[in-house]
Structures are given as C-alpha cells and as structure tokens.
N, C-alpha and C. Protein backbone atom coordinates (compact mmCIF):
# COMPACT_ATOMS: atom_id res chain seq x y z
N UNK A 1 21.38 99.37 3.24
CA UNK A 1 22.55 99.53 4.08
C UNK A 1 23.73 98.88 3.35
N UNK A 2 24.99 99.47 3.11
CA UNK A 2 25.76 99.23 2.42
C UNK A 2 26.94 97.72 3.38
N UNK A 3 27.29 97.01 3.11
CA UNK A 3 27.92 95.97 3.48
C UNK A 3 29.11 96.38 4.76
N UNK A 4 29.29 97.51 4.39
CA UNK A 4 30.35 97.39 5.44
C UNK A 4 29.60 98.19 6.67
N UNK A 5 28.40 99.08 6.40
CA UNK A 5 27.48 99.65 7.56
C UNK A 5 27.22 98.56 8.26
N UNK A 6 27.02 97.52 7.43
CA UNK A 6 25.99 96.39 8.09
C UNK A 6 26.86 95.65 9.49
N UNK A 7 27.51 95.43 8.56
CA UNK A 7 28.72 94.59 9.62
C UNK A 7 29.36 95.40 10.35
N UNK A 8 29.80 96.79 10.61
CA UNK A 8 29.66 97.29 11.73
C UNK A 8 28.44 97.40 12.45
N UNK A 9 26.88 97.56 12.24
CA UNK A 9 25.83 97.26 12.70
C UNK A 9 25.88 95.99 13.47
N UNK A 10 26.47 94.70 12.96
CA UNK A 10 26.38 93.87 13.30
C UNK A 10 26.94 93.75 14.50
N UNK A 11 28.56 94.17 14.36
CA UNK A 11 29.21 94.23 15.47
C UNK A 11 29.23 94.49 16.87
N UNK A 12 28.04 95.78 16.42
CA UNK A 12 27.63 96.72 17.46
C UNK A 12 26.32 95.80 18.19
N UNK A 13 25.71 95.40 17.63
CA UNK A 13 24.70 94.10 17.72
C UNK A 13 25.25 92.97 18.61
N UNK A 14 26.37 92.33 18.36
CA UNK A 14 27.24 91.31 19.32
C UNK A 14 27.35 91.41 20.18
N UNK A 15 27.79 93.13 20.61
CA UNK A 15 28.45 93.45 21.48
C UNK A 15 27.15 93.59 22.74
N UNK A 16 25.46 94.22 22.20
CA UNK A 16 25.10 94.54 22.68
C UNK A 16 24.79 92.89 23.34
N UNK A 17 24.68 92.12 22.72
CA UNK A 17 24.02 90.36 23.01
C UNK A 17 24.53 90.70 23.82
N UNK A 18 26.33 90.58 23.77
CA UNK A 18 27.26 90.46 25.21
C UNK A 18 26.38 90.30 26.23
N UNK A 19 25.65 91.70 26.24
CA UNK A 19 25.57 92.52 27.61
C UNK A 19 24.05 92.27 28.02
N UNK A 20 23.50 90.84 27.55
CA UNK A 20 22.59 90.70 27.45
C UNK A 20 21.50 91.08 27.15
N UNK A 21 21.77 91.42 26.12
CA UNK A 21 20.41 92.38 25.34
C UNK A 21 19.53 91.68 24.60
N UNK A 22 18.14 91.53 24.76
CA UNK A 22 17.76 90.27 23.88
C UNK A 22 17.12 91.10 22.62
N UNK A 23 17.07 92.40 22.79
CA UNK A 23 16.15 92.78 21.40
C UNK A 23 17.33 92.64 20.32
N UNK A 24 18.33 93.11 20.54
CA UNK A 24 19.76 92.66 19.84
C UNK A 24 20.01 91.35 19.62
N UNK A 25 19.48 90.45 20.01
CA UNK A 25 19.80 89.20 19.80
C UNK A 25 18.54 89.26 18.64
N UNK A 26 17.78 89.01 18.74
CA UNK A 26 16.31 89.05 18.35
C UNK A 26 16.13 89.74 16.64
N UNK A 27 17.12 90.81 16.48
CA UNK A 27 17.35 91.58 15.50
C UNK A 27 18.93 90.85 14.70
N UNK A 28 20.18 90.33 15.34
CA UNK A 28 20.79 89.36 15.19
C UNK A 28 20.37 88.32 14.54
N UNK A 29 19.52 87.48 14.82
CA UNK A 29 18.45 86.15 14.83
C UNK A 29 18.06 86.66 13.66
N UNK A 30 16.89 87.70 13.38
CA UNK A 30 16.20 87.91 12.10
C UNK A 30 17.11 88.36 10.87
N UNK A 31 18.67 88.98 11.44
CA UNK A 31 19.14 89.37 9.93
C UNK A 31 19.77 88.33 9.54
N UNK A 32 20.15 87.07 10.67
CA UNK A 32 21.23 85.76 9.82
C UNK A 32 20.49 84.60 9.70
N UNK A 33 19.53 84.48 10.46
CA UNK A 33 18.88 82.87 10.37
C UNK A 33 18.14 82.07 9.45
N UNK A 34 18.28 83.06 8.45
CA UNK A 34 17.99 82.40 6.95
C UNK A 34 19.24 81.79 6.41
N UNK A 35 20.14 82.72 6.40
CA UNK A 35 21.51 82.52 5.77
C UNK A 35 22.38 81.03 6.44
N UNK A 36 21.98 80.94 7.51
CA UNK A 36 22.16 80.04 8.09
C UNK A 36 21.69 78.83 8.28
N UNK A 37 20.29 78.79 8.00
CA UNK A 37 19.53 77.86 7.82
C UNK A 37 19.80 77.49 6.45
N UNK A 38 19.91 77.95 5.39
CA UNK A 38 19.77 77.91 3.89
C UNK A 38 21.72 77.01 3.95
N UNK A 39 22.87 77.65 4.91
CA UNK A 39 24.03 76.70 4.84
C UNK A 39 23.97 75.62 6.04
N UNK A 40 22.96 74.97 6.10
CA UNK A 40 23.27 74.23 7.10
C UNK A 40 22.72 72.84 6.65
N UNK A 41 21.46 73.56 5.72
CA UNK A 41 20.21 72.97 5.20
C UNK A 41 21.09 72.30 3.94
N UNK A 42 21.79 73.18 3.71
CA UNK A 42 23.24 72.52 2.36
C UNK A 42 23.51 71.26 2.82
N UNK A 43 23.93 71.35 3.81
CA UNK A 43 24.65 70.05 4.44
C UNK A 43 24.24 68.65 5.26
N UNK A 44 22.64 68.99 5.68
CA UNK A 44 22.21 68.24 6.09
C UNK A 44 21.09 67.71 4.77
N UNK A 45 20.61 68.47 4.32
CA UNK A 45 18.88 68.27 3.52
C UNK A 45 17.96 68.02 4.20
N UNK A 46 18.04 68.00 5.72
CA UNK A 46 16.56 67.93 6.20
C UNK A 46 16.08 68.51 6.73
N UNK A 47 15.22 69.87 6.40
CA UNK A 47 14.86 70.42 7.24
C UNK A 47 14.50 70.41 8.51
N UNK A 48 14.21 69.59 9.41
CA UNK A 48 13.91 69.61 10.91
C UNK A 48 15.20 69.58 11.61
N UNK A 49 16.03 68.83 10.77
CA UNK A 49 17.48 68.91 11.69
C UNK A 49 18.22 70.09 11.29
N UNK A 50 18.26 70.29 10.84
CA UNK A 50 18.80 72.10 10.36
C UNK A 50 17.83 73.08 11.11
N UNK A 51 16.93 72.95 11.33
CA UNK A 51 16.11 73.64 11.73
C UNK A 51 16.81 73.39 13.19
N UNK A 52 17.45 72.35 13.72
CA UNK A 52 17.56 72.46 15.42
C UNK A 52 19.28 72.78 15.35
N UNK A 53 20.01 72.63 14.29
CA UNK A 53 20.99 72.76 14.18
C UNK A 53 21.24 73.95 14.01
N UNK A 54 20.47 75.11 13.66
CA UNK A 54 20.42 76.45 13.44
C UNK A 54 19.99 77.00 14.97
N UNK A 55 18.75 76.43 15.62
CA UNK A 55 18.75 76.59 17.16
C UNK A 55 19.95 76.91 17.83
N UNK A 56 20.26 75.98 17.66
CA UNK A 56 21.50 75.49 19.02
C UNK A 56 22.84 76.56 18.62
N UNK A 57 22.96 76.83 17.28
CA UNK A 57 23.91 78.00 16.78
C UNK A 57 23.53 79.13 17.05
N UNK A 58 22.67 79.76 17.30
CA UNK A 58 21.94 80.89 17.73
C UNK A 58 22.25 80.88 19.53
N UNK A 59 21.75 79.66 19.44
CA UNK A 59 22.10 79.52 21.51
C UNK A 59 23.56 79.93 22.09
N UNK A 60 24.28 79.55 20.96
CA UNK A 60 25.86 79.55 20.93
C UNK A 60 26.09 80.92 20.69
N UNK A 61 25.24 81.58 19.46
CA UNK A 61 25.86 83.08 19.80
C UNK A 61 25.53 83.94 20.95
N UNK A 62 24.22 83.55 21.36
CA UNK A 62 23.70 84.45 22.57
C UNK A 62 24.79 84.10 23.50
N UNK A 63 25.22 82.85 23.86
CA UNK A 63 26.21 81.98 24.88
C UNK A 63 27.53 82.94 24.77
N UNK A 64 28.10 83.01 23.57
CA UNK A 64 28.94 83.64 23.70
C UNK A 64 29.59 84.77 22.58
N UNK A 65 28.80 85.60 22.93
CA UNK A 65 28.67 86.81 22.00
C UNK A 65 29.99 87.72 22.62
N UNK A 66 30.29 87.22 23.78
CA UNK A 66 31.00 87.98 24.85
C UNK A 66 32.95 87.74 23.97
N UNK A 67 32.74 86.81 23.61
CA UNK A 67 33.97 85.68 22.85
C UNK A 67 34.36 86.40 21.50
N UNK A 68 33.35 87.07 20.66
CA UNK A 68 33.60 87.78 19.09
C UNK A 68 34.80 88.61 19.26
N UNK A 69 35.76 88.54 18.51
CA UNK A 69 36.66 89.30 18.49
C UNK A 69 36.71 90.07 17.37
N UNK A 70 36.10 90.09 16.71
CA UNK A 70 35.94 91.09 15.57
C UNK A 70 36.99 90.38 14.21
N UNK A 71 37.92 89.70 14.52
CA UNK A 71 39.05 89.06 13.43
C UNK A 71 38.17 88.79 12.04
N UNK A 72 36.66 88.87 11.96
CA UNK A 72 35.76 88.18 10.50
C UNK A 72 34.81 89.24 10.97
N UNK A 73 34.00 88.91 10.00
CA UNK A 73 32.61 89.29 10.18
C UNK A 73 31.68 88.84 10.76
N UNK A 74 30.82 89.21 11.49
CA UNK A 74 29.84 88.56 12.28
C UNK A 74 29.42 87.53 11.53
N UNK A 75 28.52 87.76 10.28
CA UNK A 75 28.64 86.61 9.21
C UNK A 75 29.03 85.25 9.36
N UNK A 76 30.23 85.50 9.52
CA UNK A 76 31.70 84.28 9.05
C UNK A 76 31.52 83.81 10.26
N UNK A 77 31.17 84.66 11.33
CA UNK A 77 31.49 84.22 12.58
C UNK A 77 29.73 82.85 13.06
N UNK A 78 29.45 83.79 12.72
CA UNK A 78 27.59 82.72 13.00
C UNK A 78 27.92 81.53 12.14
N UNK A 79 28.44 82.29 10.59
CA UNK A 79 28.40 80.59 9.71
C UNK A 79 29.72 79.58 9.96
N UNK A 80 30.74 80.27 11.14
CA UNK A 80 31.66 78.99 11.48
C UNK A 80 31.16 78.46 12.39
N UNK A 81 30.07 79.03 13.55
CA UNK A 81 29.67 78.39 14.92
C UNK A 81 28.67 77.58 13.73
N UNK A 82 28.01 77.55 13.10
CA UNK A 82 26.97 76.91 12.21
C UNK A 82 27.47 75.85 11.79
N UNK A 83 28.76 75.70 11.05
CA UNK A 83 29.68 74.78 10.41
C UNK A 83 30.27 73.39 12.00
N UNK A 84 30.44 74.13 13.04
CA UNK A 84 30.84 73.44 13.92
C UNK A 84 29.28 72.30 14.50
N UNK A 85 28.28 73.53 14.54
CA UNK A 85 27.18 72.45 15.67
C UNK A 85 26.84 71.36 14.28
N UNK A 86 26.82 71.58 13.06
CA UNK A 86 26.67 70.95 11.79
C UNK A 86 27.28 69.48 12.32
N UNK A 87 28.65 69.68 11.98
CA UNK A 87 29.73 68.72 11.98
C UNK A 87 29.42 68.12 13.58
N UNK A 88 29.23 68.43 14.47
CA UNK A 88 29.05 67.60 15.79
C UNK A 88 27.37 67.10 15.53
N UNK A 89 26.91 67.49 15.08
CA UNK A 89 25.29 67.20 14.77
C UNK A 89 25.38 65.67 13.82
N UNK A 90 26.07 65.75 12.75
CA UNK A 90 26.59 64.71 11.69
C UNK A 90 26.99 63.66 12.45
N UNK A 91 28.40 63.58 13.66
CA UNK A 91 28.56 63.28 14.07
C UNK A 91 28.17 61.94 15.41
N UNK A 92 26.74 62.69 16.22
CA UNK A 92 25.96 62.24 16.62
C UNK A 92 25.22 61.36 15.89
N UNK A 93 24.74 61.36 14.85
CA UNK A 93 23.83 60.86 14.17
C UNK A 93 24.15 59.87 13.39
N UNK A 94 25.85 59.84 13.38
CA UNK A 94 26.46 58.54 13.05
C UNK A 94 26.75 58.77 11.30
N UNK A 95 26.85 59.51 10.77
CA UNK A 95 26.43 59.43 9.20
C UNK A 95 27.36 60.53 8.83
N UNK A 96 28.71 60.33 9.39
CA UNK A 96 29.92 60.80 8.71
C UNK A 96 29.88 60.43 7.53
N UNK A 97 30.15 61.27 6.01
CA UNK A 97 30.31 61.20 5.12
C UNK A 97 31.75 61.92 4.93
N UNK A 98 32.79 60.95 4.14
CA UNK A 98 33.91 60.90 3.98
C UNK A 98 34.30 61.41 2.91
N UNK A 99 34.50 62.60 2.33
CA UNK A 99 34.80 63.47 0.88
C UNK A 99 36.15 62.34 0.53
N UNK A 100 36.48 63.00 -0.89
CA UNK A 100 38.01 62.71 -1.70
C UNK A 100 38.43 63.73 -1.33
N UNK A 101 40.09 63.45 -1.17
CA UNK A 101 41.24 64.30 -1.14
C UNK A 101 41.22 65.43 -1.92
N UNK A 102 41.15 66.51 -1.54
CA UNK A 102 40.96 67.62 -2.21
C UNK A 102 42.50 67.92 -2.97
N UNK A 103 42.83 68.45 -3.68
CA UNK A 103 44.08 68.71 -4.92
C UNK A 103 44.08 70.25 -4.80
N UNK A 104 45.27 70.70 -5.08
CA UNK A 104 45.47 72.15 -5.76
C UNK A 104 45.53 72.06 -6.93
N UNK A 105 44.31 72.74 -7.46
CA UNK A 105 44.40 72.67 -9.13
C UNK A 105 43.82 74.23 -9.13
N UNK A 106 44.72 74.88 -10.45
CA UNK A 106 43.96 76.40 -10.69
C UNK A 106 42.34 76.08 -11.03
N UNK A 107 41.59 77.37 -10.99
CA UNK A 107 40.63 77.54 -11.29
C UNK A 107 40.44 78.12 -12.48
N UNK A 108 40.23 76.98 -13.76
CA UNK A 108 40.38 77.78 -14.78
C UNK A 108 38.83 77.17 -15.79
N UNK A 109 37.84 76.72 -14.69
CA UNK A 109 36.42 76.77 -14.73
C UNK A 109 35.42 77.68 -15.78
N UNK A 110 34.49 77.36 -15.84
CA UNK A 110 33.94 78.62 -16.76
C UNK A 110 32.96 78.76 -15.15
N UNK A 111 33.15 80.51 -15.32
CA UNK A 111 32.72 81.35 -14.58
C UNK A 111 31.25 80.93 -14.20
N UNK A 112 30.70 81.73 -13.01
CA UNK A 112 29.14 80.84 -12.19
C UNK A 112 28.12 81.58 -13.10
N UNK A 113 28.25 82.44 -13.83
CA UNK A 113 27.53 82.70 -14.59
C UNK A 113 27.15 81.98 -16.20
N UNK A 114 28.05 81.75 -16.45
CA UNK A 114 27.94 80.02 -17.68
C UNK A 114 27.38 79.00 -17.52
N UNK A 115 27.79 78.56 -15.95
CA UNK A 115 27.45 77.56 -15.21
C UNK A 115 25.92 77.66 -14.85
N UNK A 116 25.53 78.67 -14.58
CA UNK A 116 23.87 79.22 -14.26
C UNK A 116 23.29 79.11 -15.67
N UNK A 117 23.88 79.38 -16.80
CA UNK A 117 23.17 79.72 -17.77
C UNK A 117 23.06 78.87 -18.57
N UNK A 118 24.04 77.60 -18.57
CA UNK A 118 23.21 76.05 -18.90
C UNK A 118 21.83 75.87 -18.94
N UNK A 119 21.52 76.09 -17.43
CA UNK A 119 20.03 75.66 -17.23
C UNK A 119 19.01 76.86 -16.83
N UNK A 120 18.39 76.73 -18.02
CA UNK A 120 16.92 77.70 -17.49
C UNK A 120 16.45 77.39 -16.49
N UNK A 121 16.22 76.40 -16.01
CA UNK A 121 15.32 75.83 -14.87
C UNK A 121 15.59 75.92 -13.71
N UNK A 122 15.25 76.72 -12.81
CA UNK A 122 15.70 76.57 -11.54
C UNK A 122 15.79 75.20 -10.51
N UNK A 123 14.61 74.95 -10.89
CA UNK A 123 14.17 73.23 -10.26
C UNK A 123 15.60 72.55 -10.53
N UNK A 124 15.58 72.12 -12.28
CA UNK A 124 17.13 71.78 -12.35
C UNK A 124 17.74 72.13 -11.99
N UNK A 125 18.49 73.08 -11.47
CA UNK A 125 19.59 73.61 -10.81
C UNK A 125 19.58 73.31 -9.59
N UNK A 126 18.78 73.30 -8.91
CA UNK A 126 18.69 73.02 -7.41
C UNK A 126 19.12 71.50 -7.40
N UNK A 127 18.37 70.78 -8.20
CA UNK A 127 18.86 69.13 -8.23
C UNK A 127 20.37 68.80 -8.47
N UNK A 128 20.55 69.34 -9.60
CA UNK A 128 22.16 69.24 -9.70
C UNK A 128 22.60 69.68 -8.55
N UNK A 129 22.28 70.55 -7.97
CA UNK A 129 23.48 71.22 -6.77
C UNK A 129 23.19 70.18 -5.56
N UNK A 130 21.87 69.36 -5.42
CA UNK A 130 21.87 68.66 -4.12
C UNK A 130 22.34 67.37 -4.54
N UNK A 131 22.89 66.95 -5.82
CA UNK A 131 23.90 66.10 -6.17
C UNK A 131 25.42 65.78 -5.55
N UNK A 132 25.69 67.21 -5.76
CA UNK A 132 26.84 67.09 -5.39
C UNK A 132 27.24 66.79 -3.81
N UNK A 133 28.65 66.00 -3.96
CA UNK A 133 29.16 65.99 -2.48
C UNK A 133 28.86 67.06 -1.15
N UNK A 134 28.58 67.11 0.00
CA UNK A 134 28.21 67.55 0.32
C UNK A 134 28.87 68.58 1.09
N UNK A 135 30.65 68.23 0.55
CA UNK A 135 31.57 69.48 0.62
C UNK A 135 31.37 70.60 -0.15
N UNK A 136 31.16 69.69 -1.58
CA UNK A 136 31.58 70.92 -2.59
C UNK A 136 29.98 71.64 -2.72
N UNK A 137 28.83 70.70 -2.22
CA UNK A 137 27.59 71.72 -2.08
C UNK A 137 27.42 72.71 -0.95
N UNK A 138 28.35 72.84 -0.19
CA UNK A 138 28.00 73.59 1.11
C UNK A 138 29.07 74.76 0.42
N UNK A 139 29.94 74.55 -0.49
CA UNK A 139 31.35 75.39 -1.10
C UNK A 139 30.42 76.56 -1.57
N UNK A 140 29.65 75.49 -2.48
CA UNK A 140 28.62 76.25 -3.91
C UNK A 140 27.61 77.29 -3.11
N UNK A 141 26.95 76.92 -2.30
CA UNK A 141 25.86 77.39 -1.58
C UNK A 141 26.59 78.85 -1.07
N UNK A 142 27.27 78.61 -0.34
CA UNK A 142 28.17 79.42 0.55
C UNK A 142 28.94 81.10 -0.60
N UNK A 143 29.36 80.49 -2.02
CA UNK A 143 30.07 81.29 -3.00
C UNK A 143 29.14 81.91 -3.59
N UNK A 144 27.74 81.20 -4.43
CA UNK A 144 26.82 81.72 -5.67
C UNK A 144 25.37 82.05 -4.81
N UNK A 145 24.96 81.89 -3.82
CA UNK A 145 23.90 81.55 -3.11
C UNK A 145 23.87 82.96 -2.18
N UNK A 146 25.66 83.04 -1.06
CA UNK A 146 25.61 83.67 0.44
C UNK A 146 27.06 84.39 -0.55
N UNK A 147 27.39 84.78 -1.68
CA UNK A 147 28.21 85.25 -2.09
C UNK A 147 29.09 85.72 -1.47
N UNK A 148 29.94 84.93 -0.98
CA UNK A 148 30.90 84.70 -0.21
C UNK A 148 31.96 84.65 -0.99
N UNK A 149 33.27 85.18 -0.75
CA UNK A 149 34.55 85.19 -0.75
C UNK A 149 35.09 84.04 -0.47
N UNK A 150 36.29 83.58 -1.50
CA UNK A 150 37.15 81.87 -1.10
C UNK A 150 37.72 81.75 0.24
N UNK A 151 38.19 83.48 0.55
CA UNK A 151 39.21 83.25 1.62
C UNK A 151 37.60 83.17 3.05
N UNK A 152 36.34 83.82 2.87
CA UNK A 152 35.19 83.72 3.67
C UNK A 152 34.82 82.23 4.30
N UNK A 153 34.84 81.58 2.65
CA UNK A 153 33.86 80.23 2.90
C UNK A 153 35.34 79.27 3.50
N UNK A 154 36.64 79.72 2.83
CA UNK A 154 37.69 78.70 4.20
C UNK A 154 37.73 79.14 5.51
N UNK A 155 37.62 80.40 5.88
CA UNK A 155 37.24 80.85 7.47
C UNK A 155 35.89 79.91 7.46
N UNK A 156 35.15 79.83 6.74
CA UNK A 156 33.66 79.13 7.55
C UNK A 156 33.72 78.11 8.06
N UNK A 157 34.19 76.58 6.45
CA UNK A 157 34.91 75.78 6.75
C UNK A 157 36.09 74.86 6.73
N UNK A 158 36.62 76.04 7.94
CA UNK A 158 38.11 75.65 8.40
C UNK A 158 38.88 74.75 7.53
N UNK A 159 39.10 74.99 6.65
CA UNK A 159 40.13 74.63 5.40
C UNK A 159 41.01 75.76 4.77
N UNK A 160 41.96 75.03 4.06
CA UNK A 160 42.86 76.37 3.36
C UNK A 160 41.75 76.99 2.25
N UNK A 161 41.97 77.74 1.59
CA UNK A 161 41.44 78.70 0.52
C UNK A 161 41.62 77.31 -0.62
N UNK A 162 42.75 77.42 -0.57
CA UNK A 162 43.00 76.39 -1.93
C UNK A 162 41.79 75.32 -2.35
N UNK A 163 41.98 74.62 -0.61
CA UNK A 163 40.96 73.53 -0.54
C UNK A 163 39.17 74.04 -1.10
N UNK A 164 38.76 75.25 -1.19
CA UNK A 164 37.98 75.45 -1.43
C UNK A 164 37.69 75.54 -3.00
N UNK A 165 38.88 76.75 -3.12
CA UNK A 165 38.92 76.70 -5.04
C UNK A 165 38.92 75.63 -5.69
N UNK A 166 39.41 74.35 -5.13
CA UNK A 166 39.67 72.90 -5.86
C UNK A 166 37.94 72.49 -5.70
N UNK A 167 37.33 72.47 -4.07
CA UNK A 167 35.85 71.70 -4.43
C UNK A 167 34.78 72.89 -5.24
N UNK A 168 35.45 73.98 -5.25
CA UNK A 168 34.00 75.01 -6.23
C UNK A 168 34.70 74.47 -8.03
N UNK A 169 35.73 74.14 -8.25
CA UNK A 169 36.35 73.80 -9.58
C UNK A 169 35.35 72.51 -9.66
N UNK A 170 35.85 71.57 -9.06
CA UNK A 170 34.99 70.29 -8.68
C UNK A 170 33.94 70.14 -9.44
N UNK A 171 33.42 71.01 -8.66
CA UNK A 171 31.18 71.16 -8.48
C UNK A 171 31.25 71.83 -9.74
N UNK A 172 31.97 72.94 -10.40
CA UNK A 172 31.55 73.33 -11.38
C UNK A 172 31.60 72.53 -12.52
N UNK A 173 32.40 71.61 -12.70
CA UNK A 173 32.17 70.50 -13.51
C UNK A 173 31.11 69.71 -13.13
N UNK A 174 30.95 69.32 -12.25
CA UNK A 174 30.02 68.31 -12.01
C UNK A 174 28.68 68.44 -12.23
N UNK A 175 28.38 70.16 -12.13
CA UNK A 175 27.50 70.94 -12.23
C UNK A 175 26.89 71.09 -14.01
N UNK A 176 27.87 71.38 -14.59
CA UNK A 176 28.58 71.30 -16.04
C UNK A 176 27.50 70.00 -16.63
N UNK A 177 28.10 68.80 -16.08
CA UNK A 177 27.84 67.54 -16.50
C UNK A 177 26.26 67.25 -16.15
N UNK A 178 26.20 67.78 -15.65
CA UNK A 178 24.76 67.45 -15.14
C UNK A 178 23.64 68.31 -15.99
N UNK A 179 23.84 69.33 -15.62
CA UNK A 179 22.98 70.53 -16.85
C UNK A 179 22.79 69.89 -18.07
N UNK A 180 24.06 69.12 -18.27
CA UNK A 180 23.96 69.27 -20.09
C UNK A 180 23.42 68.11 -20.04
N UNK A 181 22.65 67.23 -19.40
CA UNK A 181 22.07 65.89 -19.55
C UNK A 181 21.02 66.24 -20.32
C-alpha cells in the first residue's frame, strides 16, 4: 500500500474508532504500536514503562479519535499523543532530564548513510544511539528508524523544525565520535 493510500486508510480508520468501532481500533493498534513503542522505548529504555506508556496512548486514541482533524497524519498524530503521555509519564516518575539549549546551526553533517556506514555492527550502533541525549535519540529514532520528515518529527515533538535539524546535526556527530572509537 503506497503511503499516501495508507494514511487515507488510516484516516478512514479514526474516523471509524470515532464511532466506536473496535475492529478499527484493533487494526489501528496493530498498524502503529510498534512504531510507537520502538519511539517511546527511545525515550524511556525500559521496556515495561513504554510498554504502559504506549497503553495509555492507544486509550487516548480510542478516547478521542472523535478530536483528529486530519491537519497531520494519523502517524504524527498517535506519535504526538505518544510524545505527550511520555513527557507526563517522565514527569511522574520524577526523572526530568534537562537537554542543552538547542542553536540554529545549518546541517552540513555527513549524510545518515556515512553515519550508518562507520559501523558494521549493528549492536554498535544501537549503543551509540542509546548514548545519546535523550532528545537527540528520540530525533534519530524518529528520522533514520520511523523515517520521518524534520518538519514530522517537530509536529511530534512540539519544537520548531530548526530545533530538530540542530539535535539530528548534534547526534550525528556524536554518533560520528563514537563509531570511530
């Protein structure tokens, strides 16, 4: 199914939740709750709490499927309710982690494919990436992972675009530095 079938599929899918439809939810649930789990799991690292943090985002779309206005993609839309129960989840748990001031700086990075091709190793790669801050790993996850668009992953989380290009510049150095150990 080609990307833009899908997401009208999807749409049509929301709409049906609306109206309380649970096989639509159910079919909803099975096409995002990886994608979601896999950015949530970015941000937390522990699986059991991502695992309830992905719950309760799902609860939220069934809750209010009625609310989608179509302005994103269903997508964008699950992974900003995802980004929100995240951040109130963090919250609860007391273990705000405080990033650096993000900068406007161009992106004049070597491309995610250079960056991939440092390291043969997947294992390595995964380590380096759960290195990083846990802005610019939810950035990374979200861009090379859920190949997402800059202007996507700032609809996800609610930041300018800029702010994003500066933490994927970031990580790609950091990423950089790490490989070549």
């Amino acid at each position: 199914m080609r990307a833009t079938e899908e997401e009208s599929d999807d749409a049509r899918l929301v709409a049906r939740v609306a109206q309380g439809d649970m096989i639509a939810m159910k079919t909803l649930y099975q096409r995002h709750s990886e994608a979601v789990l896999r950015f949530v799991r970015s941000r937390l690292r522990d699986q059991f709490e991502a695992s309830d943090v992905v719950h309760n985002t799902m609860l939220d779309v069934w809750r209010g499927a009625g609310r989608f206005e179509g302005r994103s993609s269903v997508r964008s839309w699950i992974l900003s309710i995802a980004r929100y129960k995240t951040v109130d989840h963090v919250r609860k748990q007391s273990r705000v982690e405080l990033g650096e001031a993000d900068e406007e700086i161009p992106d004049d990075s070597p491309n995610p494919e250079a960056v991939l091709a440092v390291a043969q190793d997947a294992a390595r790669v995964r380590a380096c990436v759960e290195e990083l801050p846990a802005h610019q790993r939810s950035a990374v996850h979200l861009a090379f992972f859920e190949e997402m668009t800059y202007g996507e992953i700032a609809a996800v989380s609610d930041v300018p675009e800029g702010t994003i290009k500066t933490r994927i510049y970031h990580a790609k150095k950091l990423l950089m530095r790490c490989l070549s150990r």
